[in-house]
N, C-alpha and C. Protein backbone atom coordinates (compact mmCIF):
# COMPACT_ATOMS: atom_id res chain seq x y z
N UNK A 1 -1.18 2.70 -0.16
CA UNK A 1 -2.58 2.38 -0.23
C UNK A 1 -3.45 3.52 0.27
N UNK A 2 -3.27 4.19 1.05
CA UNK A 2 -3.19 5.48 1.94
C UNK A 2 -4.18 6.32 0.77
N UNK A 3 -3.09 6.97 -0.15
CA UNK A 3 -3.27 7.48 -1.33
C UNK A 3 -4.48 6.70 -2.35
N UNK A 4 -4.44 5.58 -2.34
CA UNK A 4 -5.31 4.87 -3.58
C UNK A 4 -6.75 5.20 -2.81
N UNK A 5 -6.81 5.07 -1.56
CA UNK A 5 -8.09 5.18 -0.79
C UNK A 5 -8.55 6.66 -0.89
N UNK A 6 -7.35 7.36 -0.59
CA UNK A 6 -8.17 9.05 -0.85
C UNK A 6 -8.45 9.34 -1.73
N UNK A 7 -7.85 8.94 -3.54
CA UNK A 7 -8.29 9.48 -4.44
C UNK A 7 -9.72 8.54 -4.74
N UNK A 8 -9.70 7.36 -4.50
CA UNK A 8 -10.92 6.84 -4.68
C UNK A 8 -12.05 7.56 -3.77
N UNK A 9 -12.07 7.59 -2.85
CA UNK A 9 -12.68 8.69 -1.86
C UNK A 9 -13.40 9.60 -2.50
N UNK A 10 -12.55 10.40 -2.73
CA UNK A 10 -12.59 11.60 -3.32
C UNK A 10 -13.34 11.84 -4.78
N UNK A 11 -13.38 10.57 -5.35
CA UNK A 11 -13.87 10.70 -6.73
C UNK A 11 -15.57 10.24 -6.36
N UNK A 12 -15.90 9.78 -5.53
CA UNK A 12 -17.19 9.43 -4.55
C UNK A 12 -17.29 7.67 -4.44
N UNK A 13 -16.05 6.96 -5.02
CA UNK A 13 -16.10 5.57 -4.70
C UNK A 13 -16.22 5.07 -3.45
N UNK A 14 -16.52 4.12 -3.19
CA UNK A 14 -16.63 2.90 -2.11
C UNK A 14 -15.24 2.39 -2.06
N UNK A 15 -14.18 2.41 -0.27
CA UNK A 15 -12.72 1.91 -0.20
C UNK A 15 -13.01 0.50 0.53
N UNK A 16 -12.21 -0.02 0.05
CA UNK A 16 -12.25 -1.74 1.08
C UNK A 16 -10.99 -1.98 0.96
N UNK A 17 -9.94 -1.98 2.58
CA UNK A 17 -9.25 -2.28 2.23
C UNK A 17 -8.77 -3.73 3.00
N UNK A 18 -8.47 -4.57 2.08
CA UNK A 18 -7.77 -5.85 2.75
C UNK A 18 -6.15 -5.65 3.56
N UNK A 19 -6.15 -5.93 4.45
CA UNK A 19 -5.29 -5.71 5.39
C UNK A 19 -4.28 -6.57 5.74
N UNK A 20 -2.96 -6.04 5.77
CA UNK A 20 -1.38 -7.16 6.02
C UNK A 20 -1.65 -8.02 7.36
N UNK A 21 -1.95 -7.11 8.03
CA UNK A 21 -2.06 -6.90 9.60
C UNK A 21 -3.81 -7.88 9.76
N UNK A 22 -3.38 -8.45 10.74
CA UNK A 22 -4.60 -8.93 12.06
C UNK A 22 -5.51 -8.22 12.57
N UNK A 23 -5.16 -6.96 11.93
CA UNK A 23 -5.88 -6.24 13.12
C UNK A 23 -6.04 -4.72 12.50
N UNK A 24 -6.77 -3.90 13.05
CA UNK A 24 -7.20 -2.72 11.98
C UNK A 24 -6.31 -1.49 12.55
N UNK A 25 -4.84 -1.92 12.73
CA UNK A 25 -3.89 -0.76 12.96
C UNK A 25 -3.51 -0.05 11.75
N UNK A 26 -3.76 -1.51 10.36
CA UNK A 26 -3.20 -1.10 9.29
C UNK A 26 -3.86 -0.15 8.27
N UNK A 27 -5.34 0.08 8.77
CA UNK A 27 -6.01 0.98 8.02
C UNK A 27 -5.74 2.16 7.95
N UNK A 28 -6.79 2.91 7.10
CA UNK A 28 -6.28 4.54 6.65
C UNK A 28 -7.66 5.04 6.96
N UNK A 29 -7.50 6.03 7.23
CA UNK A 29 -9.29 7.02 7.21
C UNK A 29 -9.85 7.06 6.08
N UNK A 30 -9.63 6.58 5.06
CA UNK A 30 -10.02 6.74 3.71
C UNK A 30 -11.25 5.53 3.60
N UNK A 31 -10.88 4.50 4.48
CA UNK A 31 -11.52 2.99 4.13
C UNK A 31 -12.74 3.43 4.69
N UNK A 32 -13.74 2.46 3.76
CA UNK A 32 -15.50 2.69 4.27
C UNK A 32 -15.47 1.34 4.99
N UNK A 33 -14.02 0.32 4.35
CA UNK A 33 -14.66 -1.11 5.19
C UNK A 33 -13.13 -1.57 5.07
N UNK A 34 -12.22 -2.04 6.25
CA UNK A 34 -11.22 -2.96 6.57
C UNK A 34 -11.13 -4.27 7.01
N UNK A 35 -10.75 -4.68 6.36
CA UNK A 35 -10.65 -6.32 6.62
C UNK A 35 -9.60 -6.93 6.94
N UNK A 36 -9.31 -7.05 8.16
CA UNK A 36 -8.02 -7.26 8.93
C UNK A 36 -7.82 -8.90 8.77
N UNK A 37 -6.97 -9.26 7.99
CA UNK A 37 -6.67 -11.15 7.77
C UNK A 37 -5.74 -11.92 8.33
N UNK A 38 -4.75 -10.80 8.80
CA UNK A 38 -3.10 -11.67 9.35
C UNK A 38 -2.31 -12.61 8.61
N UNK A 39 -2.77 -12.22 7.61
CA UNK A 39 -1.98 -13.24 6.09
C UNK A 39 -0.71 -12.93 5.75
N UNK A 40 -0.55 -11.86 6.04
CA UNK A 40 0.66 -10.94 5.31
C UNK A 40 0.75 -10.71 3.99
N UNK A 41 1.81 -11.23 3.20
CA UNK A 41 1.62 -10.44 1.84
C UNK A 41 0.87 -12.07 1.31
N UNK A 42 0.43 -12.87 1.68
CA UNK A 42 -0.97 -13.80 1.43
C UNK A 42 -1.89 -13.52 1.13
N UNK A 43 -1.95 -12.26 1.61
CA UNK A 43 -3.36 -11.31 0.99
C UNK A 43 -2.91 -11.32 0.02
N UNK A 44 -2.21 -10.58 -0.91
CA UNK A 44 -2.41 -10.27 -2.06
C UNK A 44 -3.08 -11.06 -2.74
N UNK A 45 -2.89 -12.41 -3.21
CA UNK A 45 -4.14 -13.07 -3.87
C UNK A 45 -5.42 -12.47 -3.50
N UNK A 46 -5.54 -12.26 -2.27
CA UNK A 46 -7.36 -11.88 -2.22
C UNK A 46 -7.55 -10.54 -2.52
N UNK A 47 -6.78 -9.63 -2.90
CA UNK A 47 -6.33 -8.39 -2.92
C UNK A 47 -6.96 -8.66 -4.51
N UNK A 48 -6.13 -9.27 -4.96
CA UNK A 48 -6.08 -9.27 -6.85
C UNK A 48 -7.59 -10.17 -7.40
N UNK A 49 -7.41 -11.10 -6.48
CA UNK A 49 -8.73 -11.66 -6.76
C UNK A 49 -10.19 -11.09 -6.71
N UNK A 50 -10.49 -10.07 -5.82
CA UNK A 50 -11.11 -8.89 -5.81
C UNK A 50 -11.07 -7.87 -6.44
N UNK A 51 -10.52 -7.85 -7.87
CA UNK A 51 -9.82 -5.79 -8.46
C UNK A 51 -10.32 -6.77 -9.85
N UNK A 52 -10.42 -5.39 -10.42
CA UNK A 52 -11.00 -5.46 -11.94
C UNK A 52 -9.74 -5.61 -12.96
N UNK A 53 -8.72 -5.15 -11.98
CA UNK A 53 -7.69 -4.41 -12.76
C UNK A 53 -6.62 -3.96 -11.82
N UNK A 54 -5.32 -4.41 -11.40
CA UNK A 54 -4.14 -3.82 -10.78
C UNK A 54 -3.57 -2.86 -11.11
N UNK A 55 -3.36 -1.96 -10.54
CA UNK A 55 -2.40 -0.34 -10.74
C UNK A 55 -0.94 -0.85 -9.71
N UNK A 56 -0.22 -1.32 -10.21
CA UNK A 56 1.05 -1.35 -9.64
C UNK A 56 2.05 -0.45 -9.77
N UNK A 57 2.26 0.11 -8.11
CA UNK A 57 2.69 1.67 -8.17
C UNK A 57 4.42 1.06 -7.12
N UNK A 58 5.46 1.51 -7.72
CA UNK A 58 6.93 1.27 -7.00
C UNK A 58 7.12 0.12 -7.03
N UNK A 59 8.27 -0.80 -6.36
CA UNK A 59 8.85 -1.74 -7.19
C UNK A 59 9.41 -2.99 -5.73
N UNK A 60 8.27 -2.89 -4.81
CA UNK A 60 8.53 -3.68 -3.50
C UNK A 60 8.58 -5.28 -4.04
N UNK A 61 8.63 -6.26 -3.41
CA UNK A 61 8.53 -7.66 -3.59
C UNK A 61 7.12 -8.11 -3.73
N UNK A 62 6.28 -6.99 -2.58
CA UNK A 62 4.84 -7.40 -2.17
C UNK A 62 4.00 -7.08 -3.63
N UNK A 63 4.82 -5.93 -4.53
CA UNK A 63 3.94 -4.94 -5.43
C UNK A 63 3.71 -6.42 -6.98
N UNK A 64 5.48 -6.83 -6.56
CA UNK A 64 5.77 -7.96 -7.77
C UNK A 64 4.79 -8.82 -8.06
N UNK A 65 4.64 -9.39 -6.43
CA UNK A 65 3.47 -10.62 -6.14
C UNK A 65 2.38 -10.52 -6.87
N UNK A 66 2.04 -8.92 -6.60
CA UNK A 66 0.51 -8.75 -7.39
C UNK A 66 0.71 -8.61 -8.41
N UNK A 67 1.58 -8.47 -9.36
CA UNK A 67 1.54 -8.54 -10.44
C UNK A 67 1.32 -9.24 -11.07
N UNK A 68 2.71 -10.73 -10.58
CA UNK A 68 2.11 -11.70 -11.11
C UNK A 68 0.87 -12.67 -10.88
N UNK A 69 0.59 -12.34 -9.50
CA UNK A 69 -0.97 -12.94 -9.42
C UNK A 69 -2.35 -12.56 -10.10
N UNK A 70 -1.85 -11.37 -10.80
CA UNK A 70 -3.13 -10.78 -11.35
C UNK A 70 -3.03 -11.31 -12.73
N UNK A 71 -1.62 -11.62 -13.73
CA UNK A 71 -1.93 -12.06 -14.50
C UNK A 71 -1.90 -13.64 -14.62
N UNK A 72 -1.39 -14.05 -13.70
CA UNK A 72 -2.05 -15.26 -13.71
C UNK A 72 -3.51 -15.56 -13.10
N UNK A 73 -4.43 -14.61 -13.02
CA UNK A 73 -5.84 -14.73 -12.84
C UNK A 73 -6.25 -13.50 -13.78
N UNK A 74 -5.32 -13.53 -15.07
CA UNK A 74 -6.05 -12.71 -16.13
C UNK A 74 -6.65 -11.16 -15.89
N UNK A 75 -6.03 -10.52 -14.75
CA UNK A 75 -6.52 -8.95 -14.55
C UNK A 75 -5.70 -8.50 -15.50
N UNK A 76 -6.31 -7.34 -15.87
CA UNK A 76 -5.12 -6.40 -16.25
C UNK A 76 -4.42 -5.62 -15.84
N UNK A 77 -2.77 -4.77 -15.52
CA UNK A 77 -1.87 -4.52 -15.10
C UNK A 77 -1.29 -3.54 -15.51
N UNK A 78 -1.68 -2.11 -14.85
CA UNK A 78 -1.06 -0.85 -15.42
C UNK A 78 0.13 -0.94 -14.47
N UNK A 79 1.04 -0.50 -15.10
CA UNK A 79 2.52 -0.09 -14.39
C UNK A 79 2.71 1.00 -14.07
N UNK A 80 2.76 1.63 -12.84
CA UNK A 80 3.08 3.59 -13.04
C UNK A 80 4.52 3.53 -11.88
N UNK A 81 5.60 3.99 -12.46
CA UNK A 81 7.11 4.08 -11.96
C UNK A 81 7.08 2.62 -11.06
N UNK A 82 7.05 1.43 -11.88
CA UNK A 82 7.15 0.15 -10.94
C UNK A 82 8.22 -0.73 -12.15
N UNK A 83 7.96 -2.36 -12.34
CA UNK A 83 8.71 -3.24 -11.95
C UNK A 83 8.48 -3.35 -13.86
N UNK A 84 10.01 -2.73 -14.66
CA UNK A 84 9.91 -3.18 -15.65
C UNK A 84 9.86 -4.53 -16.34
N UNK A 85 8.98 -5.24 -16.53
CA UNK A 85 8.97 -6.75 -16.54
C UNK A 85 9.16 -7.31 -18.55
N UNK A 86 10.04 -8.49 -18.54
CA UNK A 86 10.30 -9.05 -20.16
C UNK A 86 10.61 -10.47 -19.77
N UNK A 87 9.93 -11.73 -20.34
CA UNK A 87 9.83 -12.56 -20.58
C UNK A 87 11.71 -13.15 -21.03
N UNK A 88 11.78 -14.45 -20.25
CA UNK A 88 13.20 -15.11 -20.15
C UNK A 88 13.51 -14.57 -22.01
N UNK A 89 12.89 -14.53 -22.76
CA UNK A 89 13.12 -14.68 -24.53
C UNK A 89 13.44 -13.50 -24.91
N UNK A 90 13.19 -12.05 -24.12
CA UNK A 90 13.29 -10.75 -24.40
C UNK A 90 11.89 -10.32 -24.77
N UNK A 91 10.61 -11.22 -24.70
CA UNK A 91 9.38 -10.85 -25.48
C UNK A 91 8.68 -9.86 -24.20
N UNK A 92 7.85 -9.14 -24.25
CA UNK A 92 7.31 -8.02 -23.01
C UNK A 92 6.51 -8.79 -22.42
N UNK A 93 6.02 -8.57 -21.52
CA UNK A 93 4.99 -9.10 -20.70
C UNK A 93 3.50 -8.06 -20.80
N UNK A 94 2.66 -8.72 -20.58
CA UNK A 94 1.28 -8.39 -21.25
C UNK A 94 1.13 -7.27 -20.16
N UNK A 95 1.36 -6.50 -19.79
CA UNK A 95 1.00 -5.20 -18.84
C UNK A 95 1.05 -3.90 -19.85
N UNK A 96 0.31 -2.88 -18.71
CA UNK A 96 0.43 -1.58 -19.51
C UNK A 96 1.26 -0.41 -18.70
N UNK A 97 1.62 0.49 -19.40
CA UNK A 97 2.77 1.19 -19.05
C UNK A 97 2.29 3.01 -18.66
N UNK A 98 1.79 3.50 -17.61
CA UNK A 98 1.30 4.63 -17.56
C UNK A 98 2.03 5.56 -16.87
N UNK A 99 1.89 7.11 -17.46
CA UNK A 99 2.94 8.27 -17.40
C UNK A 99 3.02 9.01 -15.93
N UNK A 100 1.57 8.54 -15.60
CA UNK A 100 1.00 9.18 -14.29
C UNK A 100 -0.46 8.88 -13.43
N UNK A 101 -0.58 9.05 -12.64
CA UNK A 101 -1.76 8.52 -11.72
C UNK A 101 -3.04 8.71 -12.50
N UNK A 102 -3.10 9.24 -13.21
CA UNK A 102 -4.40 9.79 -13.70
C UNK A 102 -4.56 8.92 -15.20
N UNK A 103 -3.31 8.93 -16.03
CA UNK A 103 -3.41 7.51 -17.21
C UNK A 103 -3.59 6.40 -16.49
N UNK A 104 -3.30 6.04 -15.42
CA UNK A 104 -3.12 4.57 -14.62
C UNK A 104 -4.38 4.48 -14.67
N UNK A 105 -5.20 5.17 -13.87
CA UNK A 105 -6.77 5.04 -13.65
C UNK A 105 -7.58 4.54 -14.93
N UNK A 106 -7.12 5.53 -15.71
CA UNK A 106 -7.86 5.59 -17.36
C UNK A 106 -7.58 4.20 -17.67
N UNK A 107 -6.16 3.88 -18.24
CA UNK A 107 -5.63 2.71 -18.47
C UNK A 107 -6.92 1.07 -17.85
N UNK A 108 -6.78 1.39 -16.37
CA UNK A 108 -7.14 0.51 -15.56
C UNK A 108 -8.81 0.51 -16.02
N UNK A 109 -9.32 1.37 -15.72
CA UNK A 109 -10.72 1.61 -16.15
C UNK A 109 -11.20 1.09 -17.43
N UNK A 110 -10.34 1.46 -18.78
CA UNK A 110 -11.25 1.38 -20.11
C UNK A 110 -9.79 0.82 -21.25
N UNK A 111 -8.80 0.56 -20.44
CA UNK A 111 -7.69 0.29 -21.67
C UNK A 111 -6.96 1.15 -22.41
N UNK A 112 -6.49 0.79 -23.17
CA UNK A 112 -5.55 1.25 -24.06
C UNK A 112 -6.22 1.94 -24.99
């Protein structure tokens, strides 16, 4: 998250980050605003419920969650080196598939 905050940073965005942790150990210098909840990976719903659009980056349990919470609240879902996902039938799952941090963004931003 570290990373998602600096390049947003850096591009002149506004960071908010919702937090695992109780308490604002879990923040990064990048954040303009932390929101410490003590939910654990409970956040993620409020995580996804807040985003225009998920960039799911590596292939943790916590990363899965948001995945599927985002499309079951209809975000859309770039994949960059994460969780190849296919429906029990072999059919794909409605996500998008990006080469590198910079398609992810694009992807996430304006689509396919």
């Amino acid at each position: 998250m570290e990373a998602a905050s600096r390049g947003a940073k850096a591009a002149g965005g506004q960071t908010i980050g919702i937090l695992f942790e109780g308490d604002l150990d879990g923040a990064n210098d990048f954040l303009d605003v932390a929101i410490p909840t003590g939910l654990g990976h409970m956040r993620n719903a409020l995580v996804v419920q807040n985003a225009d659009a998920v960039i799911a980056v590596g292939g943790a349990w916590g990363t899965l969650s948001e995945i599927a919470l985002a499309r079951c609240y209809s975000r859309p879902v770039v994949l960059l080196e994460s969780w190849r996902l296919e429906r029990p039938d072999g059919d794909p799952v409605d996500v998008l598939v990006a080469a590198d941090p910079a398609e992810a963004v694009a992807l996430a931003l304006h689509g396919p």
